[in-house]
PDB file of N, CA and C in Angstrom:
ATOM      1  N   UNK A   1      15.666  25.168  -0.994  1.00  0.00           N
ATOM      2  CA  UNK A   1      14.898  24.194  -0.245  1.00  0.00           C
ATOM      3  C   UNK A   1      15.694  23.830   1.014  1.00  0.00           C
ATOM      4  N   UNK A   2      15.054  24.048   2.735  1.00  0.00           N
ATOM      5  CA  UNK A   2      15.852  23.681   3.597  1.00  0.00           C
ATOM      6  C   UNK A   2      15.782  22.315   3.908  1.00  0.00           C
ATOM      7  N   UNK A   3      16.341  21.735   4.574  1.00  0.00           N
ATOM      8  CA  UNK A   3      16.134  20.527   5.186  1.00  0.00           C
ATOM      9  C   UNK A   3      14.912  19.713   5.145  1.00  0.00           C
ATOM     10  N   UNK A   4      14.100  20.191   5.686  1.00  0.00           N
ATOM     11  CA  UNK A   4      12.973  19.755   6.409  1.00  0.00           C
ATOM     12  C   UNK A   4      12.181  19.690   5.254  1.00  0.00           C
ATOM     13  N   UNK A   5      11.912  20.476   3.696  1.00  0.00           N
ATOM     14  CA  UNK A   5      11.187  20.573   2.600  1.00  0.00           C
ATOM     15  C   UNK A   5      12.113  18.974   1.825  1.00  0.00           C
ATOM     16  N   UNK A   6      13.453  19.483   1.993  1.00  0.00           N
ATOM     17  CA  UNK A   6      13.900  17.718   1.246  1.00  0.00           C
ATOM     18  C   UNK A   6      13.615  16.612   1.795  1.00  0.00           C
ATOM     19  N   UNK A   7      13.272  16.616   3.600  1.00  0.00           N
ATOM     20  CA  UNK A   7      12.787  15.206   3.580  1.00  0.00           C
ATOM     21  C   UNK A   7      11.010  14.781   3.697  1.00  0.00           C
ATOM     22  N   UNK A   8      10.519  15.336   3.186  1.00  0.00           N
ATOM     23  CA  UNK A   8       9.399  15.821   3.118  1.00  0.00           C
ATOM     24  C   UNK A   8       9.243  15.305   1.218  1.00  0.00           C
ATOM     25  N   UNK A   9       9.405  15.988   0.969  1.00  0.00           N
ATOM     26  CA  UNK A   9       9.844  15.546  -0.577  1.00  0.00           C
ATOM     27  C   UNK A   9      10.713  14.152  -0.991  1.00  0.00           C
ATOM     28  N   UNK A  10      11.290  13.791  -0.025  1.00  0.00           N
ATOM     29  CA  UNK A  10      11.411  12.177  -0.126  1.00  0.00           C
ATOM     30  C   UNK A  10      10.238  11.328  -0.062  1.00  0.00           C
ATOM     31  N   UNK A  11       9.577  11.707   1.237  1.00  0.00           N
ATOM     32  CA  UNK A  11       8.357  10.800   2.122  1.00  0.00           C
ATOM     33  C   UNK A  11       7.228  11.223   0.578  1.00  0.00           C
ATOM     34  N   UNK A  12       7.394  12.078  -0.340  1.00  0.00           N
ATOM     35  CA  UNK A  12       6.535  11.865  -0.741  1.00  0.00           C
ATOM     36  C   UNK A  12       6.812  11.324  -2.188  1.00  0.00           C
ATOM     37  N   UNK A  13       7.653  10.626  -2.319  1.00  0.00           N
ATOM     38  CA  UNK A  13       8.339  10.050  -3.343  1.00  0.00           C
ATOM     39  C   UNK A  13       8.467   8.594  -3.172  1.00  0.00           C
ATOM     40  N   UNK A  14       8.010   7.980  -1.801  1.00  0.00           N
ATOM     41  CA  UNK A  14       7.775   6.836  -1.756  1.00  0.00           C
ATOM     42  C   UNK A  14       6.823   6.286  -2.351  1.00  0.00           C
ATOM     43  N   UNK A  15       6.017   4.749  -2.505  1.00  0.00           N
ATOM     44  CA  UNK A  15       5.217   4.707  -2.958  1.00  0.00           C
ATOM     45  C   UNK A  15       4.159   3.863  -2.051  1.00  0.00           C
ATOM     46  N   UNK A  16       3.076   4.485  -2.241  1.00  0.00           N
ATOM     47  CA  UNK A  16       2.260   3.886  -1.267  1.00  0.00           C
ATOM     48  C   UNK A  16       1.100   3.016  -1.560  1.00  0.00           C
ATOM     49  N   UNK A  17       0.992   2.050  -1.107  1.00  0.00           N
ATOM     50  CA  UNK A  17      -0.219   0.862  -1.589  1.00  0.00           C
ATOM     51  C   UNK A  17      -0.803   0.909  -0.115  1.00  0.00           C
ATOM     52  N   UNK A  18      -2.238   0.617  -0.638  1.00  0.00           N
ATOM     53  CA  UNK A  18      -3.001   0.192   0.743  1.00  0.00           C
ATOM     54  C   UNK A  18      -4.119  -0.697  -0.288  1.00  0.00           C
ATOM     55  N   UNK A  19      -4.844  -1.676   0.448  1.00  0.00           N
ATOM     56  CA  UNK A  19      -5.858  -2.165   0.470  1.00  0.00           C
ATOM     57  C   UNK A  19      -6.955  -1.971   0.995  1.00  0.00           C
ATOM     58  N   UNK A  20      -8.357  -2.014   0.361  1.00  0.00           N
ATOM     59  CA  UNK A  20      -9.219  -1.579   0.342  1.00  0.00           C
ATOM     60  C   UNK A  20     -10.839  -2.870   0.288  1.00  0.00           C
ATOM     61  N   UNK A  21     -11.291  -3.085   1.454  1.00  0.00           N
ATOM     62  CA  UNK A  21     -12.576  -3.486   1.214  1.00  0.00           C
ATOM     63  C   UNK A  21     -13.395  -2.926  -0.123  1.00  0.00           C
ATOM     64  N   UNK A  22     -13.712  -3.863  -0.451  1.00  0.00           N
ATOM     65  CA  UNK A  22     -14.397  -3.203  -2.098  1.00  0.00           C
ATOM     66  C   UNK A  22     -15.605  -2.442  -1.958  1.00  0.00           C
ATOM     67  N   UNK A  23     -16.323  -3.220  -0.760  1.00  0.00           N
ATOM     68  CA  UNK A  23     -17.705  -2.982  -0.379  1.00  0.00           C
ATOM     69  C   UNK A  23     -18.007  -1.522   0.873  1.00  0.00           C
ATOM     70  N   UNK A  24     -17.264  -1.933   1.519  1.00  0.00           N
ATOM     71  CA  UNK A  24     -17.338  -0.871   2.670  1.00  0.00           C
ATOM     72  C   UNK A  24     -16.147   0.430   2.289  1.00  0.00           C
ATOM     73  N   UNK A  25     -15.406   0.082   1.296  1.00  0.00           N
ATOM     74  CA  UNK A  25     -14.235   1.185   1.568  1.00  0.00           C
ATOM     75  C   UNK A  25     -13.316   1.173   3.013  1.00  0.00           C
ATOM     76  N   UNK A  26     -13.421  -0.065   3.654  1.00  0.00           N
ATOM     77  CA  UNK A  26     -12.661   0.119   4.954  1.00  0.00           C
ATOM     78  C   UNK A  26     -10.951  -0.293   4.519  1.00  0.00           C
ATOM     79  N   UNK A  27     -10.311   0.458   4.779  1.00  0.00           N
ATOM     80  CA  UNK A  27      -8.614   0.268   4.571  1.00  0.00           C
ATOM     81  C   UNK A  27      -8.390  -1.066   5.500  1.00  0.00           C
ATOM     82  N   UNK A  28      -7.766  -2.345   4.893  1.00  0.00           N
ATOM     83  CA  UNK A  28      -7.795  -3.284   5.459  1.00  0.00           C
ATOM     84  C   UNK A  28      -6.145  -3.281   5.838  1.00  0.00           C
ATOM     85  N   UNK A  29      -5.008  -2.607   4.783  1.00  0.00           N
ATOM     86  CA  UNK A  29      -3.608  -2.419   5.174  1.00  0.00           C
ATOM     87  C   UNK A  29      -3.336  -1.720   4.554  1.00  0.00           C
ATOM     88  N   UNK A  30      -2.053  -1.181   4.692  1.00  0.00           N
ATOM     89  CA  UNK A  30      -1.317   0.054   3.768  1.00  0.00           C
ATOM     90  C   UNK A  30       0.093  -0.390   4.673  1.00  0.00           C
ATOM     91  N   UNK A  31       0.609   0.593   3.539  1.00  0.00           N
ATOM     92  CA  UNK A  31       2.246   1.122   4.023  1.00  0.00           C
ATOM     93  C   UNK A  31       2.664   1.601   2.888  1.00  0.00           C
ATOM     94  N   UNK A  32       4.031   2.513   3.428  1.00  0.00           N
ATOM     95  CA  UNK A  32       4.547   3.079   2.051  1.00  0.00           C
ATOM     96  C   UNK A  32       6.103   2.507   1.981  1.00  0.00           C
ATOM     97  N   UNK A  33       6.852   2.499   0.938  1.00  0.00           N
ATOM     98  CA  UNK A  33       8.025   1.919   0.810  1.00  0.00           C
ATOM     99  C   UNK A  33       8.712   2.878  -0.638  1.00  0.00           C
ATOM    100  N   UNK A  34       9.936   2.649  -0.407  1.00  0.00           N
ATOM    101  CA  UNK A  34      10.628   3.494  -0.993  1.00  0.00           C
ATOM    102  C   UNK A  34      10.572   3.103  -2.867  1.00  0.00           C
ATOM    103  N   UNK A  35      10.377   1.437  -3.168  1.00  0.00           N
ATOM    104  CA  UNK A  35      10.227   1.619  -4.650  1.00  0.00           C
ATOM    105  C   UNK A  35       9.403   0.227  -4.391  1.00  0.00           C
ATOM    106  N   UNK A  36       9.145  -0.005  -5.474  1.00  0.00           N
ATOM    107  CA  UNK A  36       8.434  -1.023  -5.798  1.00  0.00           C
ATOM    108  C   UNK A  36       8.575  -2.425  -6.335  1.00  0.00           C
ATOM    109  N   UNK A  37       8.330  -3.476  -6.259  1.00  0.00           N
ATOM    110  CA  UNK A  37       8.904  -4.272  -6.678  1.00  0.00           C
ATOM    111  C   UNK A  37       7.911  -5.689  -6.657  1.00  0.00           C
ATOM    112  N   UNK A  38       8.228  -6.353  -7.255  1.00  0.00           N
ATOM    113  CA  UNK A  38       7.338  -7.929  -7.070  1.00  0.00           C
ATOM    114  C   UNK A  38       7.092  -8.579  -5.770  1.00  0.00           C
ATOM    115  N   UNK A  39       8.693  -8.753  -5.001  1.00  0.00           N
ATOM    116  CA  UNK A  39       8.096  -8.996  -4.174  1.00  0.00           C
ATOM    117  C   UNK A  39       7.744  -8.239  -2.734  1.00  0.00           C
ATOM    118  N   UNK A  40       7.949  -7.131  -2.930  1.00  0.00           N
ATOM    119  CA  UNK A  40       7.206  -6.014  -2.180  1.00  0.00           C
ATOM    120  C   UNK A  40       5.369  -6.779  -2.408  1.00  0.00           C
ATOM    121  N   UNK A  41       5.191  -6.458  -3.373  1.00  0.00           N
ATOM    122  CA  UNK A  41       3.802  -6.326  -4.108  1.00  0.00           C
ATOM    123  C   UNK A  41       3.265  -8.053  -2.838  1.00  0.00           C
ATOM    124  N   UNK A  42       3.664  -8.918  -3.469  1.00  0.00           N
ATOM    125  CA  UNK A  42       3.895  -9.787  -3.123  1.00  0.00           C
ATOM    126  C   UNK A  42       3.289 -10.282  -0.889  1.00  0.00           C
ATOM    127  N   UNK A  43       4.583  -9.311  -0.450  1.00  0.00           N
ATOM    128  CA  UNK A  43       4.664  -9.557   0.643  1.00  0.00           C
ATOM    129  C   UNK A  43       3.194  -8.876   1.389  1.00  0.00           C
ATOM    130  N   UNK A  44       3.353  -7.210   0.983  1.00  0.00           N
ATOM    131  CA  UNK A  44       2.309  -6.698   0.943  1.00  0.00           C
ATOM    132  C   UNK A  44       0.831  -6.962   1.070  1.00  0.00           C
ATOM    133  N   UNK A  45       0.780  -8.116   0.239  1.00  0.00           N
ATOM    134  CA  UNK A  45      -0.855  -8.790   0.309  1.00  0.00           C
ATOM    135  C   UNK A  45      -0.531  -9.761   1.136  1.00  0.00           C
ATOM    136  N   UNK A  46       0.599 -10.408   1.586  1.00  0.00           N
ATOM    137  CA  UNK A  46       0.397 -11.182   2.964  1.00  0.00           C
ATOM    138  C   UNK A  46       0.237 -10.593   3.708  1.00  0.00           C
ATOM    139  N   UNK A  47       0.965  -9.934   4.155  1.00  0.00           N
ATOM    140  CA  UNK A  47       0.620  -8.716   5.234  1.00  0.00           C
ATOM    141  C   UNK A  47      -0.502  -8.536   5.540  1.00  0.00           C
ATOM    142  N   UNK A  48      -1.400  -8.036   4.271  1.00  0.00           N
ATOM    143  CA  UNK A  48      -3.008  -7.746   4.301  1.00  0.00           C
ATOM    144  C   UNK A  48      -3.513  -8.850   5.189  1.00  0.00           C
ATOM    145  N   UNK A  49      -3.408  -9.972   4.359  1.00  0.00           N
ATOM    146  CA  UNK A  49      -4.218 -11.199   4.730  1.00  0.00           C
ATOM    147  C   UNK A  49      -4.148 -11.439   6.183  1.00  0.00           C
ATOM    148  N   UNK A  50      -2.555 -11.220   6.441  1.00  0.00           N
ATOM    149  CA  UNK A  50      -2.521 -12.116   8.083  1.00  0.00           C
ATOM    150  C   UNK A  50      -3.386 -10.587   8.823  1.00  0.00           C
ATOM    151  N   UNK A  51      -3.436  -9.151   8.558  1.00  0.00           N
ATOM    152  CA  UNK A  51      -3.630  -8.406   9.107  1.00  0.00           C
ATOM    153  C   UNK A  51      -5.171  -8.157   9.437  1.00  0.00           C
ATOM    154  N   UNK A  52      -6.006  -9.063   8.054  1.00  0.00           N
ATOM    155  CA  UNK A  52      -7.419  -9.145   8.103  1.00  0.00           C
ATOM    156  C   UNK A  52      -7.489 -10.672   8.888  1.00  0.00           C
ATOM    157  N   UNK A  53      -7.382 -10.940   9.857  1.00  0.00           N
ATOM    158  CA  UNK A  53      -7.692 -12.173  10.431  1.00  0.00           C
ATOM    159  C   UNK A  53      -7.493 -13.239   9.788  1.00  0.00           C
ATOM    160  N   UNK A  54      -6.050 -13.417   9.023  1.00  0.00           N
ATOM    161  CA  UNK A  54      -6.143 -14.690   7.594  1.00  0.00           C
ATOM    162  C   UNK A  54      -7.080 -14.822   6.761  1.00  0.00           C
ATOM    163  N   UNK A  55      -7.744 -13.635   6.771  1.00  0.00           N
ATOM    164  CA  UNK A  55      -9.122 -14.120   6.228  1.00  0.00           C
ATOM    165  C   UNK A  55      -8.424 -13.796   4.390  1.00  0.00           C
ATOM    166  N   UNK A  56      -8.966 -14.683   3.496  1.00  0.00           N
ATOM    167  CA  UNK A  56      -8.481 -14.396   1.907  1.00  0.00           C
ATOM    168  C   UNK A  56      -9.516 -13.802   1.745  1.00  0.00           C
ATOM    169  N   UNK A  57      -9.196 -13.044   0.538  1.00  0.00           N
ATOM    170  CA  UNK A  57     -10.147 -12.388  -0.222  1.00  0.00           C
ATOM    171  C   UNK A  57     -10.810 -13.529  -1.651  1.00  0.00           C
ATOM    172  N   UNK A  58     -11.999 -13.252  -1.556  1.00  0.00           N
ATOM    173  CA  UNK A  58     -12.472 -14.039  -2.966  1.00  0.00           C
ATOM    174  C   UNK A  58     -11.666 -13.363  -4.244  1.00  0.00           C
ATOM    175  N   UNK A  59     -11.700 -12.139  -4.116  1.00  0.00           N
ATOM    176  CA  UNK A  59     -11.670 -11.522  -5.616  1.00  0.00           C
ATOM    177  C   UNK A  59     -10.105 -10.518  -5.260  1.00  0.00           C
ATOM    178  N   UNK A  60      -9.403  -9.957  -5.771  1.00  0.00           N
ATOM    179  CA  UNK A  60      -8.712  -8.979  -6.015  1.00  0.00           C
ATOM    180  C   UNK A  60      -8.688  -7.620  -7.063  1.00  0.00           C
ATOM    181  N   UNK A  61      -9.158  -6.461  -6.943  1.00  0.00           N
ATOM    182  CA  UNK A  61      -8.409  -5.696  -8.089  1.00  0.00           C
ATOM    183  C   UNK A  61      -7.299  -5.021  -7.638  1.00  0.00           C
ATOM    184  N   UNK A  62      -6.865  -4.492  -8.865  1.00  0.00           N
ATOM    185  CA  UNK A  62      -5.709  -3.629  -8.831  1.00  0.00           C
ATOM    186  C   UNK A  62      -5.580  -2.358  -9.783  1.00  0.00           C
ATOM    187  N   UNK A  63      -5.333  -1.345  -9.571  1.00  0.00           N
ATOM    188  CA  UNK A  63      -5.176  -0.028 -10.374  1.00  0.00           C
ATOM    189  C   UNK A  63      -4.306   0.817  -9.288  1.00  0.00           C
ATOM    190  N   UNK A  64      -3.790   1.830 -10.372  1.00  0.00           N
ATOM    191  CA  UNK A  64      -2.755   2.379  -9.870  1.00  0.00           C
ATOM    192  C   UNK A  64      -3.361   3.615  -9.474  1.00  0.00           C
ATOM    193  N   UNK A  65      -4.421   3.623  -8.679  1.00  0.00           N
ATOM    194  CA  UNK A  65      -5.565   4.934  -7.836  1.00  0.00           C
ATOM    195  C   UNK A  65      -5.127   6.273  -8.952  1.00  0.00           C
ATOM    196  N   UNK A  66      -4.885   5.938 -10.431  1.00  0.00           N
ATOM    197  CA  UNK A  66      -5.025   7.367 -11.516  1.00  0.00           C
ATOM    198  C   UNK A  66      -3.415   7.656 -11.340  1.00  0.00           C
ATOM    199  N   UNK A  67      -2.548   7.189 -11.142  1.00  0.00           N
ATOM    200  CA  UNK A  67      -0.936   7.615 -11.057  1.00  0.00           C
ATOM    201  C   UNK A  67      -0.954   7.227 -12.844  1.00  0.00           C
TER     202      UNK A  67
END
C-alpha cells in the first residue's frame, strides 16, 4: 500500500455524522471526525442548530445509517 492508499484509508476510518431533514431529505450539517464521543455528538447538534438558522428541531432520531 503506497502513501496516498494509507491516507485515504484513514479519511475513511473517520466517522461521519450528518443531519438530515426528515421530510425533505435536505442535509442540514455534517462533518467527519476522527472518533466519537459524547461530546462530539453533543457539539455536533449545536453546530446543526446554529447552522439551520437556530432554528430547533421538534423531534430528533438517531441510527447508525446500518453500521
Amino acid at each position: 500500500m503506497d502513501i496516498a492508499d494509507q491516507q485515504i484509508a484513514q479519511v475513511w476510518q473517520q466517522i461521519s455524522d450528518q443531519m438530515l431533514d426528515t421530510f425533505s431529505r435536505k442535509v442540514i450539517h455534517h462533518t467527519a471526525v476522527p472518533r466519537d464521543s459524547q461530546w462530539i455528538a453533543k457539539q455536533f447538534q449545536l453546530d446543526a442548530i446554529a447552522a439551520n438558522d437556530g432554528i430547533v428541531p421538534d423531534h430528533v432520531h438517531a441510527d447508525n445509517g446500518g453500521r
